[in-house]
N, C-alpha and C. Protein backbone atom coordinates (compact mmCIF):
# COMPACT_ATOMS: atom_id res chain seq x y z
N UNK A 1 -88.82 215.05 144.49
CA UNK A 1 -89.30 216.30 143.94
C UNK A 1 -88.60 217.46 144.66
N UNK A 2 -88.49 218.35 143.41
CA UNK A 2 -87.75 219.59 144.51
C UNK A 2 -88.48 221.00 144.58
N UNK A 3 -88.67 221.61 145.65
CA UNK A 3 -89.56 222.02 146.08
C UNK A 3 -88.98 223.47 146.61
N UNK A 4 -89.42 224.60 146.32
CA UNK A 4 -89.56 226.12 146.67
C UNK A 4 -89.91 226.81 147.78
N UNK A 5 -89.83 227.25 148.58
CA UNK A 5 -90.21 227.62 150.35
C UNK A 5 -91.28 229.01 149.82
N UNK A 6 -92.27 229.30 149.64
CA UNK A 6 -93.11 230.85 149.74
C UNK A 6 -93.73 230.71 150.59
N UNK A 7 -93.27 229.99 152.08
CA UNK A 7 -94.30 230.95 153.51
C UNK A 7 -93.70 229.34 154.34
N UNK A 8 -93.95 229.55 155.62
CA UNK A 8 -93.25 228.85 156.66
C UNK A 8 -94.49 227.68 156.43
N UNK A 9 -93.54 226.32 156.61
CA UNK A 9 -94.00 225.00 155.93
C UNK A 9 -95.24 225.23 154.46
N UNK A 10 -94.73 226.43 153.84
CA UNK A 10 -95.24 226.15 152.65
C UNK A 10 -94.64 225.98 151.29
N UNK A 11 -94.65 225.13 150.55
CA UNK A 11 -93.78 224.42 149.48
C UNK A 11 -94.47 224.41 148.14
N UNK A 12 -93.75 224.90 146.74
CA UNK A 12 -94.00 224.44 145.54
C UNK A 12 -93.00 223.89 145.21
N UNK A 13 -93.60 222.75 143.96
CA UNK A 13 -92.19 221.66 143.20
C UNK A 13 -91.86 223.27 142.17
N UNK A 14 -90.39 223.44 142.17
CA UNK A 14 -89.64 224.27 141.39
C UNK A 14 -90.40 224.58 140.31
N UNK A 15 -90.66 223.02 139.41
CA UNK A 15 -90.64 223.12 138.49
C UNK A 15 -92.14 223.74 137.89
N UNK A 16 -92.78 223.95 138.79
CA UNK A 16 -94.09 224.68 138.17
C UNK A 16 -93.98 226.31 138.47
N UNK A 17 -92.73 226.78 138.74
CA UNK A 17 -92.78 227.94 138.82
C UNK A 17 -92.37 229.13 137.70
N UNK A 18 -93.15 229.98 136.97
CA UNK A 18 -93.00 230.50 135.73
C UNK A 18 -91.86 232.07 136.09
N UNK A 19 -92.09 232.84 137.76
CA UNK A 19 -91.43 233.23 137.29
C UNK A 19 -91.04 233.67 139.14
N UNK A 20 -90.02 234.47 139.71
CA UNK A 20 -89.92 234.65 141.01
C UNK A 20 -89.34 236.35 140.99
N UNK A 21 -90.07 237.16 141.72
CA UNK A 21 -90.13 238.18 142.31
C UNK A 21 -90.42 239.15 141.13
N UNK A 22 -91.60 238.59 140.12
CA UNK A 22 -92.16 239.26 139.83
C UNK A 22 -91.19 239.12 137.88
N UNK A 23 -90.36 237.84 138.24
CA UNK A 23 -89.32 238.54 137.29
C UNK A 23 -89.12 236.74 136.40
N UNK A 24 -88.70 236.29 135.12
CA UNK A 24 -89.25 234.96 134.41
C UNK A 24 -87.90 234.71 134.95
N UNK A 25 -87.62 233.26 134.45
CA UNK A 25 -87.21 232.54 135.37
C UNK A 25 -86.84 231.44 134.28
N UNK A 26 -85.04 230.65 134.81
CA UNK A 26 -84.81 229.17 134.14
C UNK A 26 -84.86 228.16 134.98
N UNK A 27 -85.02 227.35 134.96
CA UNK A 27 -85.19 225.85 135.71
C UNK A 27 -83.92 225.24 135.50
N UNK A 28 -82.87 224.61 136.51
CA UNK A 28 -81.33 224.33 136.21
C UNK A 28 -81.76 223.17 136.28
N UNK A 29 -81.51 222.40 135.26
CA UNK A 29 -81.22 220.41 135.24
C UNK A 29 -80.46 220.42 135.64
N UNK A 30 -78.83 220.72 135.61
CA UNK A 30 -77.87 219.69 136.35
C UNK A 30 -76.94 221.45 136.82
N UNK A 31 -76.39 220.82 137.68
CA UNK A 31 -75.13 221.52 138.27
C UNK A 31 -74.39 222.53 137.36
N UNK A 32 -74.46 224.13 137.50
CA UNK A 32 -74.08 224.80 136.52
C UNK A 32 -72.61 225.95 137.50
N UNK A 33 -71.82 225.85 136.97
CA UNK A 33 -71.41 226.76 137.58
C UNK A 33 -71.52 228.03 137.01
N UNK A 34 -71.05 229.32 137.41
CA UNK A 34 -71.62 230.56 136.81
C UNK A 34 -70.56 230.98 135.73
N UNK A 35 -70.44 231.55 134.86
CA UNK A 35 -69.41 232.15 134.13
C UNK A 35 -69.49 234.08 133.60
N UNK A 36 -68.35 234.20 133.57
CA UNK A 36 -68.14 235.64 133.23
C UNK A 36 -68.23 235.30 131.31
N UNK A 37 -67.67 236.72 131.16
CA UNK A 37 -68.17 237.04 129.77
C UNK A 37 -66.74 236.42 129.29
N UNK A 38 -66.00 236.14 129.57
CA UNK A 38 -64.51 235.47 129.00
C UNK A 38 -64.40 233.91 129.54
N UNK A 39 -65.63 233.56 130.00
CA UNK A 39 -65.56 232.12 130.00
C UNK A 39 -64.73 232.06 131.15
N UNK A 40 -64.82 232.29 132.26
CA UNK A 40 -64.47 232.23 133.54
C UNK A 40 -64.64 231.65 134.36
N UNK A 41 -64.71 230.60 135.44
CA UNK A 41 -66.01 230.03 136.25
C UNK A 41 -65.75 231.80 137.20
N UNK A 42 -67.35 232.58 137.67
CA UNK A 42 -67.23 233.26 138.51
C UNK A 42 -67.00 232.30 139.98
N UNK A 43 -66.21 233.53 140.98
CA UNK A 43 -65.84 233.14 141.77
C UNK A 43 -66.93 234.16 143.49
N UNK A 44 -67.08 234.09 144.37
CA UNK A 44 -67.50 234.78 145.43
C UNK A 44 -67.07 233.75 146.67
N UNK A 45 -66.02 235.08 147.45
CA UNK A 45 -65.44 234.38 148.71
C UNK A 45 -64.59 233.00 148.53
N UNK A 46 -63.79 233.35 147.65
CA UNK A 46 -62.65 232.45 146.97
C UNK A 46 -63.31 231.01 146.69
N UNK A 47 -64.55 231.24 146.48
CA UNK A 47 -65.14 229.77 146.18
C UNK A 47 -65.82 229.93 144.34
N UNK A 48 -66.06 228.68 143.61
CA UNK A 48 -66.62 229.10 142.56
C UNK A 48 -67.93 228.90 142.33
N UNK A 49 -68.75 230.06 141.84
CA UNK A 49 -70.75 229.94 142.55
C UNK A 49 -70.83 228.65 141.52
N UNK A 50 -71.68 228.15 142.32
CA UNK A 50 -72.42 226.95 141.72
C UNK A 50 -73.71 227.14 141.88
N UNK A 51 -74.76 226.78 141.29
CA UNK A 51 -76.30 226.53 141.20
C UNK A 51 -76.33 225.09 140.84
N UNK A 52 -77.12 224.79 142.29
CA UNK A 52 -77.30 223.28 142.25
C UNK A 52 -78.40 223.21 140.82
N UNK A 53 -78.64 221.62 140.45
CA UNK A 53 -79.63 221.44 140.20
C UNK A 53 -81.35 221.40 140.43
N UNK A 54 -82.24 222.08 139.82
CA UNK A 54 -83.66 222.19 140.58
C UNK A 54 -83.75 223.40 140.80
N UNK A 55 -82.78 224.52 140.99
CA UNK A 55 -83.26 225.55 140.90
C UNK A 55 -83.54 226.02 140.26
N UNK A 56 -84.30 227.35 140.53
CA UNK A 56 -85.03 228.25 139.35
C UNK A 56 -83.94 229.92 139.70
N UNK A 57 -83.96 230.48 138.99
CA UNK A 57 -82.97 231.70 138.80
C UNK A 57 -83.52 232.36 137.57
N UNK A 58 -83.15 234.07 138.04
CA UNK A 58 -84.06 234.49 137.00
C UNK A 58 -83.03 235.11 135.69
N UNK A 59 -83.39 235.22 134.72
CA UNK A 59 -82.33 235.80 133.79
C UNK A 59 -82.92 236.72 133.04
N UNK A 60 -81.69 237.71 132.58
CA UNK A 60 -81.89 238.82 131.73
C UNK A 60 -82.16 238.38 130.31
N UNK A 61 -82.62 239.08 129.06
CA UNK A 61 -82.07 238.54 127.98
C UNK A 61 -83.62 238.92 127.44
N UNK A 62 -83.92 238.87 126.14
CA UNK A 62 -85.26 238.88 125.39
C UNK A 62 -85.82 237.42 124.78
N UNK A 63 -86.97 237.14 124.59
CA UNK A 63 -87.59 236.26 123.82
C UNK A 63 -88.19 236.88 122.83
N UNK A 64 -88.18 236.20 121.65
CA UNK A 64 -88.20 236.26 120.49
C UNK A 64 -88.62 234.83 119.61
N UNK A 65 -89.18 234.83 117.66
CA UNK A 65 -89.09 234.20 117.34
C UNK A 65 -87.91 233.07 117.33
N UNK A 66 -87.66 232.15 116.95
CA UNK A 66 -86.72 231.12 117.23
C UNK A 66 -86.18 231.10 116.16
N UNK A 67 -84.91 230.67 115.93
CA UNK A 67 -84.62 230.70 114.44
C UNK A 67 -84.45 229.15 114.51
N UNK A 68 -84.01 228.58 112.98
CA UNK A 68 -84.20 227.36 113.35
C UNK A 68 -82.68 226.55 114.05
N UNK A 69 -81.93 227.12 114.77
CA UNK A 69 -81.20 226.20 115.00
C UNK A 69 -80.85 226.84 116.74
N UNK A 70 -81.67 227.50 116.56
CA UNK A 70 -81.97 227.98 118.04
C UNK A 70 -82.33 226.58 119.38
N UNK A 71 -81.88 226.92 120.22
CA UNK A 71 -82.68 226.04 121.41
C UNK A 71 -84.06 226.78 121.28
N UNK A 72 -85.01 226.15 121.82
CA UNK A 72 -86.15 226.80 122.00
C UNK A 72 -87.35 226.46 122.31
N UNK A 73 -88.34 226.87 122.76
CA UNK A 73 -89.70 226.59 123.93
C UNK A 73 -90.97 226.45 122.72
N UNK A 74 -91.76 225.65 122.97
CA UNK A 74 -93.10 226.24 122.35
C UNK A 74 -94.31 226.96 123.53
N UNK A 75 -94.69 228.32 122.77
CA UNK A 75 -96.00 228.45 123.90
C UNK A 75 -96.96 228.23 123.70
N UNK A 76 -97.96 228.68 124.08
CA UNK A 76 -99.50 228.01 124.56
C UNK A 76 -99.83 227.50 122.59
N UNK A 77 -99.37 228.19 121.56
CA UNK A 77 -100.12 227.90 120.39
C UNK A 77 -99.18 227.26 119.26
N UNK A 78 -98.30 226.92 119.95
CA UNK A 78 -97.14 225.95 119.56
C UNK A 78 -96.10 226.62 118.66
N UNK A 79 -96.25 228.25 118.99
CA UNK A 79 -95.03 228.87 118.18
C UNK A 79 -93.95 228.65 119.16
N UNK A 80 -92.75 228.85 117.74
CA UNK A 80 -91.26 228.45 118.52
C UNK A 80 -90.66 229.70 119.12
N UNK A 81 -90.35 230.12 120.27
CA UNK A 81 -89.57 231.17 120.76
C UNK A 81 -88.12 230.85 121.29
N UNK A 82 -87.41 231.78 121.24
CA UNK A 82 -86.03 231.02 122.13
C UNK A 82 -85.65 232.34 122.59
N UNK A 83 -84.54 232.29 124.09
CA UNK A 83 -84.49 233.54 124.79
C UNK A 83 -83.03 233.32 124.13
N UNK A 84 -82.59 234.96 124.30
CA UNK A 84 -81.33 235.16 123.71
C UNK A 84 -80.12 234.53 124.66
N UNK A 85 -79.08 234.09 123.44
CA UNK A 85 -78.12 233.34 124.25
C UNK A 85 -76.71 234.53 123.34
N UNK A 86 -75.83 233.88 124.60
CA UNK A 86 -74.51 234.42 124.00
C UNK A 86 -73.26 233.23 123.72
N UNK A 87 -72.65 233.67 123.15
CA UNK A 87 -71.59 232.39 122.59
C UNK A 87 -70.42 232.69 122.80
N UNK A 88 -69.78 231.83 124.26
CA UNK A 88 -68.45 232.07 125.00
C UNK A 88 -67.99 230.45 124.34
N UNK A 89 -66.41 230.79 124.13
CA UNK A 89 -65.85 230.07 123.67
C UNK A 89 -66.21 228.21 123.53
N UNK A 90 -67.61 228.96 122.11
CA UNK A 90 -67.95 228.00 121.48
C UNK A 90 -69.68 227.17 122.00
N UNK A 91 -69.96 227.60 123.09
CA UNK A 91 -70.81 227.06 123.88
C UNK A 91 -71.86 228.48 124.25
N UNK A 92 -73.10 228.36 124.20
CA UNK A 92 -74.67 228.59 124.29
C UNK A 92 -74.65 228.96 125.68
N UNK A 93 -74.57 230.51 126.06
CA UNK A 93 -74.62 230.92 127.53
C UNK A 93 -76.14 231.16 127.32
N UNK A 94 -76.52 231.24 128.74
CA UNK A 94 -78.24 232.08 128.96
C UNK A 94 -77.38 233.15 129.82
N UNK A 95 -78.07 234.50 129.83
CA UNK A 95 -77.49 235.59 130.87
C UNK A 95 -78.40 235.50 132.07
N UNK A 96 -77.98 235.67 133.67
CA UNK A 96 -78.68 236.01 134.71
C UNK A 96 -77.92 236.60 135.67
N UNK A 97 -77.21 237.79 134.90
CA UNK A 97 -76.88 239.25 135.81
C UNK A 97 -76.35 239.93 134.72
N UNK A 98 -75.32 240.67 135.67
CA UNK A 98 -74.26 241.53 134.95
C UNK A 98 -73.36 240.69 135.40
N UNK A 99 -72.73 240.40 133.63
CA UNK A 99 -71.56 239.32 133.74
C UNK A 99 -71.48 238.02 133.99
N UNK A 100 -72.94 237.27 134.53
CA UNK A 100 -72.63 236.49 135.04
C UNK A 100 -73.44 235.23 134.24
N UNK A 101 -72.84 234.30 133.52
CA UNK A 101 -73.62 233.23 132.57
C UNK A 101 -73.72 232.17 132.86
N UNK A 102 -75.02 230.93 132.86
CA UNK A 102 -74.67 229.77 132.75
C UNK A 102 -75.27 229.21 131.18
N UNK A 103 -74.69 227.71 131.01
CA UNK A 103 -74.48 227.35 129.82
C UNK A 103 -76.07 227.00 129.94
N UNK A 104 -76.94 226.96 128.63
CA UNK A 104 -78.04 226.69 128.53
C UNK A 104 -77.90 224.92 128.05
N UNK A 105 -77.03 224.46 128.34
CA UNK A 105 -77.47 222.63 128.13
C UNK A 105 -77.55 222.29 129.58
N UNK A 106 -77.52 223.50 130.53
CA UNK A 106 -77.94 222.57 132.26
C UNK A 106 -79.08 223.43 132.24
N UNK A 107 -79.69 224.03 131.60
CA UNK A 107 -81.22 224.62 131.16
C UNK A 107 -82.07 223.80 131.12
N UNK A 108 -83.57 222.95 131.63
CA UNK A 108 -84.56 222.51 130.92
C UNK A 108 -85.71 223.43 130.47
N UNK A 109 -85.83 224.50 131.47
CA UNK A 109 -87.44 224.54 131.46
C UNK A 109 -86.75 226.57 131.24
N UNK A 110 -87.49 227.59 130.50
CA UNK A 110 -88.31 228.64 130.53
C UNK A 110 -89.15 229.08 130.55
N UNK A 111 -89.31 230.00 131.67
CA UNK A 111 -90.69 229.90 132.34
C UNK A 111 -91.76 229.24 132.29
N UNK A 112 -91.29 227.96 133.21
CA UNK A 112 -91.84 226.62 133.13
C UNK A 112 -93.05 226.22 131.70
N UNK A 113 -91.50 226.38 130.86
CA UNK A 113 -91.95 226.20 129.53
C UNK A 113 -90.57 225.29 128.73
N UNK A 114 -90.80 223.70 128.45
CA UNK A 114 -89.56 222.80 128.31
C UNK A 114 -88.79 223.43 127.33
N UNK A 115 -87.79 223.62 127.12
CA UNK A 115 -86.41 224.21 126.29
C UNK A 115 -86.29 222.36 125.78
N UNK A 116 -86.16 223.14 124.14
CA UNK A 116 -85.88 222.04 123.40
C UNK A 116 -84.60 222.44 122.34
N UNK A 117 -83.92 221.27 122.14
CA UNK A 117 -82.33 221.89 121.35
C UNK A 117 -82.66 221.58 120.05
N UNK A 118 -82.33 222.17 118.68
CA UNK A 118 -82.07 222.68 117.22
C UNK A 118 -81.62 220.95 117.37
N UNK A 119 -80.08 220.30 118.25
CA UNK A 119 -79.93 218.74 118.35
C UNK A 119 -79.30 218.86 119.00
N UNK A 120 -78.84 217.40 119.53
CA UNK A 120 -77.99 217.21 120.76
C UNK A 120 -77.08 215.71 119.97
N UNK A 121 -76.02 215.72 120.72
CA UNK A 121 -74.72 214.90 120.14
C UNK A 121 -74.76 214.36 121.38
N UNK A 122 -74.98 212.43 121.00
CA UNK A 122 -75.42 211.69 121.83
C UNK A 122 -73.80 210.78 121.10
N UNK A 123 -73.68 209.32 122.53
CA UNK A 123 -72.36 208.42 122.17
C UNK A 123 -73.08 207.33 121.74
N UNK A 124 -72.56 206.40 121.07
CA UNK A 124 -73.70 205.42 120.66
C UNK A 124 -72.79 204.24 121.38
N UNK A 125 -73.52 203.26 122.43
CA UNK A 125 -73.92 202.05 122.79
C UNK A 125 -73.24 200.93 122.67
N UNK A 126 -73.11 199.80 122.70
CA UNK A 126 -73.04 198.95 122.10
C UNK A 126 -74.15 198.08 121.95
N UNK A 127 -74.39 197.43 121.20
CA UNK A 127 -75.97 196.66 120.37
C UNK A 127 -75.81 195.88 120.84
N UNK A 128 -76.55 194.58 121.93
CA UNK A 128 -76.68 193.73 122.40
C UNK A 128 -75.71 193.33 122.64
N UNK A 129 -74.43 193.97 123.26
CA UNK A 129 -73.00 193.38 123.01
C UNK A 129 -71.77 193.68 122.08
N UNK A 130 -72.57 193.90 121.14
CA UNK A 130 -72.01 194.12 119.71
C UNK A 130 -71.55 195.30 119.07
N UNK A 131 -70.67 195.64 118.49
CA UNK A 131 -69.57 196.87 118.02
C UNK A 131 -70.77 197.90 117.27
N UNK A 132 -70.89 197.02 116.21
CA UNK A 132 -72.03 197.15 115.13
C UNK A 132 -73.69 197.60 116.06
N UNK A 133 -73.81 198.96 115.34
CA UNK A 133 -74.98 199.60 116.26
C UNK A 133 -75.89 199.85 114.41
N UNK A 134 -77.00 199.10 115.00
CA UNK A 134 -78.32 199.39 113.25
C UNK A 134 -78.56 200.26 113.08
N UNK A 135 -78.91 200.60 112.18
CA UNK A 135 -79.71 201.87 111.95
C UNK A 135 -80.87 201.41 111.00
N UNK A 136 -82.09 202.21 111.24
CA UNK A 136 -83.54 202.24 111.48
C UNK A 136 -84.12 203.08 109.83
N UNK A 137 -85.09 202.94 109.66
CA UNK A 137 -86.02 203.33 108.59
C UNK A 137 -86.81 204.23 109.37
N UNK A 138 -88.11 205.27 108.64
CA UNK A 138 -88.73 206.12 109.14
C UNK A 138 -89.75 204.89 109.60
N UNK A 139 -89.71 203.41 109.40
CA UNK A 139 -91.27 202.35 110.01
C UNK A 139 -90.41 201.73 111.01
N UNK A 140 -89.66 202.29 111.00
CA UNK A 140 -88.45 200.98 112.17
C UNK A 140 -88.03 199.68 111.94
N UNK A 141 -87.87 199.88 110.18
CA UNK A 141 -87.38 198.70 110.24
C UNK A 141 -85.66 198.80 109.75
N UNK A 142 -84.81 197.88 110.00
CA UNK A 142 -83.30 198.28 109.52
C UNK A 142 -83.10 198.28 108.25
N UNK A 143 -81.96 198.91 108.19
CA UNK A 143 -81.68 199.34 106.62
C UNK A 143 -80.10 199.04 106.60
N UNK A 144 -79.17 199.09 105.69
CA UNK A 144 -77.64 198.62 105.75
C UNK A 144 -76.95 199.10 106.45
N UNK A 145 -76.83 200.41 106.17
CA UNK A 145 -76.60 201.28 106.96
C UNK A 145 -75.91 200.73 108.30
N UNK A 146 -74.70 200.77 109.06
CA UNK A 146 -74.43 200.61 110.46
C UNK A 146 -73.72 201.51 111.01
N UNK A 147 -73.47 201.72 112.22
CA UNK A 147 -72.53 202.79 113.06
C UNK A 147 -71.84 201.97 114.19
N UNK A 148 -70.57 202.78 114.53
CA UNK A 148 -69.72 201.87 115.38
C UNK A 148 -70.15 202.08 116.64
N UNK A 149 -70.68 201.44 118.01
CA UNK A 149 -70.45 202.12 119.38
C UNK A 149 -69.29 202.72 119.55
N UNK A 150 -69.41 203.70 120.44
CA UNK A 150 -68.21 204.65 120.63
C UNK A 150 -68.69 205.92 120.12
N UNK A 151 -68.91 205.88 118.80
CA UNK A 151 -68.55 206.97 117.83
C UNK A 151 -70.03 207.64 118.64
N UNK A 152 -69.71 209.53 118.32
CA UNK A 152 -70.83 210.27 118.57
C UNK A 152 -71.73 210.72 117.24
N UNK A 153 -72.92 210.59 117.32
CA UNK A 153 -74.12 210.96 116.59
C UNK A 153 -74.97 212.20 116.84
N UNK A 154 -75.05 213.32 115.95
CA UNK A 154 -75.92 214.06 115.96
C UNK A 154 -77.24 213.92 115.64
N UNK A 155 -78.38 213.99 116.97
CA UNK A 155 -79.52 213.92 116.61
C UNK A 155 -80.98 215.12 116.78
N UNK A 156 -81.80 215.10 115.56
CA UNK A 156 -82.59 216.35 115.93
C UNK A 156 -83.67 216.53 115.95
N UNK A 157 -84.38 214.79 116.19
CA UNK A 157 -85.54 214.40 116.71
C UNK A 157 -86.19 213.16 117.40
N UNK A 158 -87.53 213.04 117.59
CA UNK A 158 -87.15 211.64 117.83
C UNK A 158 -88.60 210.82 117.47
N UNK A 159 -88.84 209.89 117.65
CA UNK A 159 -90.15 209.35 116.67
C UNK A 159 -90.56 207.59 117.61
N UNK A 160 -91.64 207.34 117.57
CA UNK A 160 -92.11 206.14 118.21
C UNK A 160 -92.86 205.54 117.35
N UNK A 161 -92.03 204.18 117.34
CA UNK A 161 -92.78 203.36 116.22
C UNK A 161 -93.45 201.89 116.56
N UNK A 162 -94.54 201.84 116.11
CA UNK A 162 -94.70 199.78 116.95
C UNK A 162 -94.50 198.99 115.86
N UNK A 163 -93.66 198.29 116.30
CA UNK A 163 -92.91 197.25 115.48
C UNK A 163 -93.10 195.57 115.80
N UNK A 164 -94.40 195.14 115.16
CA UNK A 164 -94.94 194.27 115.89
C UNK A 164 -95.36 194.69 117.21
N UNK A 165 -94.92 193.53 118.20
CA UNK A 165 -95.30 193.51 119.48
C UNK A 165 -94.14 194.24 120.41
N UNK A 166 -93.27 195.48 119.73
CA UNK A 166 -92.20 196.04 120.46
C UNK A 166 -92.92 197.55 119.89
N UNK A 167 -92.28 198.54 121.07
CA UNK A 167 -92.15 199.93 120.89
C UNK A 167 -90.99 200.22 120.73
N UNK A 168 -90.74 200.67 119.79
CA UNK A 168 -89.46 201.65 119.14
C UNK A 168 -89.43 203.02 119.72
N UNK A 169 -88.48 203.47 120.48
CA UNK A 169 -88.05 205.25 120.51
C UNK A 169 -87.03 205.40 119.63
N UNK A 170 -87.28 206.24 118.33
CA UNK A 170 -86.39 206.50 117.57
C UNK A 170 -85.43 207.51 117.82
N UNK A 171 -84.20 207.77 117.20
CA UNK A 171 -83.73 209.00 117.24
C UNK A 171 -83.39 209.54 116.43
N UNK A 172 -83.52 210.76 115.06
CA UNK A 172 -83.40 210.93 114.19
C UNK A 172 -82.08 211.50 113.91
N UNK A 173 -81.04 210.92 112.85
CA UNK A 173 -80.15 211.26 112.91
C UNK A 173 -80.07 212.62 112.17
N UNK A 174 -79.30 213.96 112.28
CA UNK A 174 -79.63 215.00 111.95
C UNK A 174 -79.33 215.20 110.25
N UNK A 175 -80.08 215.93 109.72
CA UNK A 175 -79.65 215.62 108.17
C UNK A 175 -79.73 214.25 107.27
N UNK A 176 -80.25 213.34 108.32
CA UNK A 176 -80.48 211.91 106.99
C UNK A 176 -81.79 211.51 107.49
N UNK A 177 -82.60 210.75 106.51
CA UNK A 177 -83.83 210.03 107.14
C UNK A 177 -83.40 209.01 107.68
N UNK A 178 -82.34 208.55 108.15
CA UNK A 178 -82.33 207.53 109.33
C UNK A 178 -82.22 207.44 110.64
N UNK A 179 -82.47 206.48 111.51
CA UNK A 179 -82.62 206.79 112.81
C UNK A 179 -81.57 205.37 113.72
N UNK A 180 -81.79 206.03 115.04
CA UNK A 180 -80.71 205.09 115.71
C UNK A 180 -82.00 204.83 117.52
N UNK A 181 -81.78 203.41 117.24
CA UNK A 181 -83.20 203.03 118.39
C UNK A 181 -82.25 203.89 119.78
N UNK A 182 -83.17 204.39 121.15
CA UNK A 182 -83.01 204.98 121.88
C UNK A 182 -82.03 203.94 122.91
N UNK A 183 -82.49 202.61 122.68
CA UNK A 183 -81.52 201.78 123.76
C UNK A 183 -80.34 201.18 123.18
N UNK A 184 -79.65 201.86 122.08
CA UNK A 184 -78.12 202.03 121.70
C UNK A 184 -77.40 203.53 121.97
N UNK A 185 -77.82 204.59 122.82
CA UNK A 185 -77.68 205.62 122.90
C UNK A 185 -76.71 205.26 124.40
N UNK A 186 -75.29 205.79 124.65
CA UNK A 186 -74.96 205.50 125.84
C UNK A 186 -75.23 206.01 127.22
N UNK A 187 -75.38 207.39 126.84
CA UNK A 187 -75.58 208.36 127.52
C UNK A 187 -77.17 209.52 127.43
N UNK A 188 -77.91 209.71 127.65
CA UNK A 188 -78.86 210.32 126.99
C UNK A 188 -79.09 211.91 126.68
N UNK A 189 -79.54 212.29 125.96
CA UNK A 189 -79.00 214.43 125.83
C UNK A 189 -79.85 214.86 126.95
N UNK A 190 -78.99 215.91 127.65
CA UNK A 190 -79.56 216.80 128.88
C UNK A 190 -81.10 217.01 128.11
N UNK A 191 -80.81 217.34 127.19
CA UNK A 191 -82.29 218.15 126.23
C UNK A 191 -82.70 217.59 125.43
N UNK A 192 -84.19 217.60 125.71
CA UNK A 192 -85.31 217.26 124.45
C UNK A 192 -85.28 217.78 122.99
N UNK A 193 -85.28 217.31 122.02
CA UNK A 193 -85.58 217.44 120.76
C UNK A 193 -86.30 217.09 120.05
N UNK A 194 -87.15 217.64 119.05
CA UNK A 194 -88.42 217.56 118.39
C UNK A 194 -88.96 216.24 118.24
N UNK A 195 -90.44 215.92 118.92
CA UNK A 195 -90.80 215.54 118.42
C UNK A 195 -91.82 215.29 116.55
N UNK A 196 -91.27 214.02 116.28
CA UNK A 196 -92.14 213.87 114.97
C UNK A 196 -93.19 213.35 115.07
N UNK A 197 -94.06 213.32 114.23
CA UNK A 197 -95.10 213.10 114.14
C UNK A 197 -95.26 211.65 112.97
C-alpha cells in the first residue's frame, strides 16, 4: 500500500485522498513522465520529471458532464463526469500546471473517484495454446466467430457470466454484441471500462 505523510509517523493510503492543499487531485497508476504542450517530455535540472506511480498531484482543468466517449468518473448518484483533457499528438493529456501534462491512461482515480475509459485496446492471448482465440455470446456461450492471438481488440465493457460450474469475465468487444473471455487478453487495460449489467 502506498501511503501519504500529514504529520510525523502519520500516514494515509494515497488512494483515499480526494484532494491536497485544499486543491482536487489525480491518483498516478503507473509511471508518467510530464509533458509540455508540444508533446515534450518536460525536463528540470537536465533530468526528465517523472511522477512515480501512487502519487496523487493536483491538476488544473474543469469537470463537467461526460460526453460519451469521454474517459470518465461516476459520482455519488452515478452521473457521468469527466475532467477536461487536451489532445497532444493524438493522445488524452490531463493538465497539472502551466504547460505541464500527463497522459490520462497512467490516471486511475479523480478525486478518489475511479476514471473509467469510453474503451481500451487490449492484445489478445493465445487460447489454451492455440492461435484461434473464441469469441463469446451475451450468456457466454461461443459463437463462430474467432480472432487471431496477436491481433489488438477494442473493448468498451465488461460483463460476468456463470457458465455452469465456471465464472466468465467478459469483455465486450466495442461496437458488436460479442465478447472475448478475460483470460485470452495478453496484457490487461491500465483502465476500467463499463460495467454491464
Amino acid at each position: 500500500m502506498y501511503t501519504y505523510k500529514i504529520a510525523k509517523d502519520k500516514y494515509v493510503p494515497t488512494s483515499v485522498i480526494s484532494t491536497l492543499n485544499g486543491k482536487s487531485v489525480l491518483y498516478i497508476a503507473n509511471n508518467s513522465y510530464v509533458y509540455d504542450k508540444n508533446g515534450k517530455r518536460v525536463t528540470k535540472n537536465s533530468k526528465r520529471v517523472l511522477l512515480r506511480r501512487s502519487r496523487i498531484v493536483n491538476y488544473t482543468g474543469s469537470i463537467k458532464t461526460a460526453a460519451s466517449d469521454a474517459y470518465r468518473f461516476l459520482v455519488n448518484d452515478g452521473k457521468k463526469m469527466a475532467l477536461s483533457t487536451k489532445t497532444i499528438k493524438g493522445h488524452q493529456y490531463y493538465s497539472i500546471g502551466k504547460n505541464a501534462y500527463i497522459r490520462v491512461s497512467n490516471v486511475s482515480y479523480v478525486n478518489n473517484e475511479p476514471l473509467y475509459a469510453a474503451y481500451q485496446t487490449v492484445t489478445l492471448d493465445k487460447h489454451s495454446n492455440e492461435s484461434k482465440v473464441p469469441v463469446y455470446d451475451a450468456e457466454g456461450k461461443r459463437v463462430s466467430q474467432e480472432l487471431t492471438a496477436g491481433s489488438k481488440v477494442s473493448v468498451d465493457r465488461t460483463k460476468t457470466i456463470k457458465n455452469g460450474d465456471q465464472t466468465l469475465i467478459l469483455y465486450g468487444i466495442k461496437g458488436q454484441k460479442s465478447y472475448i473471455d478475460m483470460n485470452d487478453i495478453a496484457t490487461m487495460p491500465n483502465l476500467a471500462v463499463t460495467t454491464e449489467e
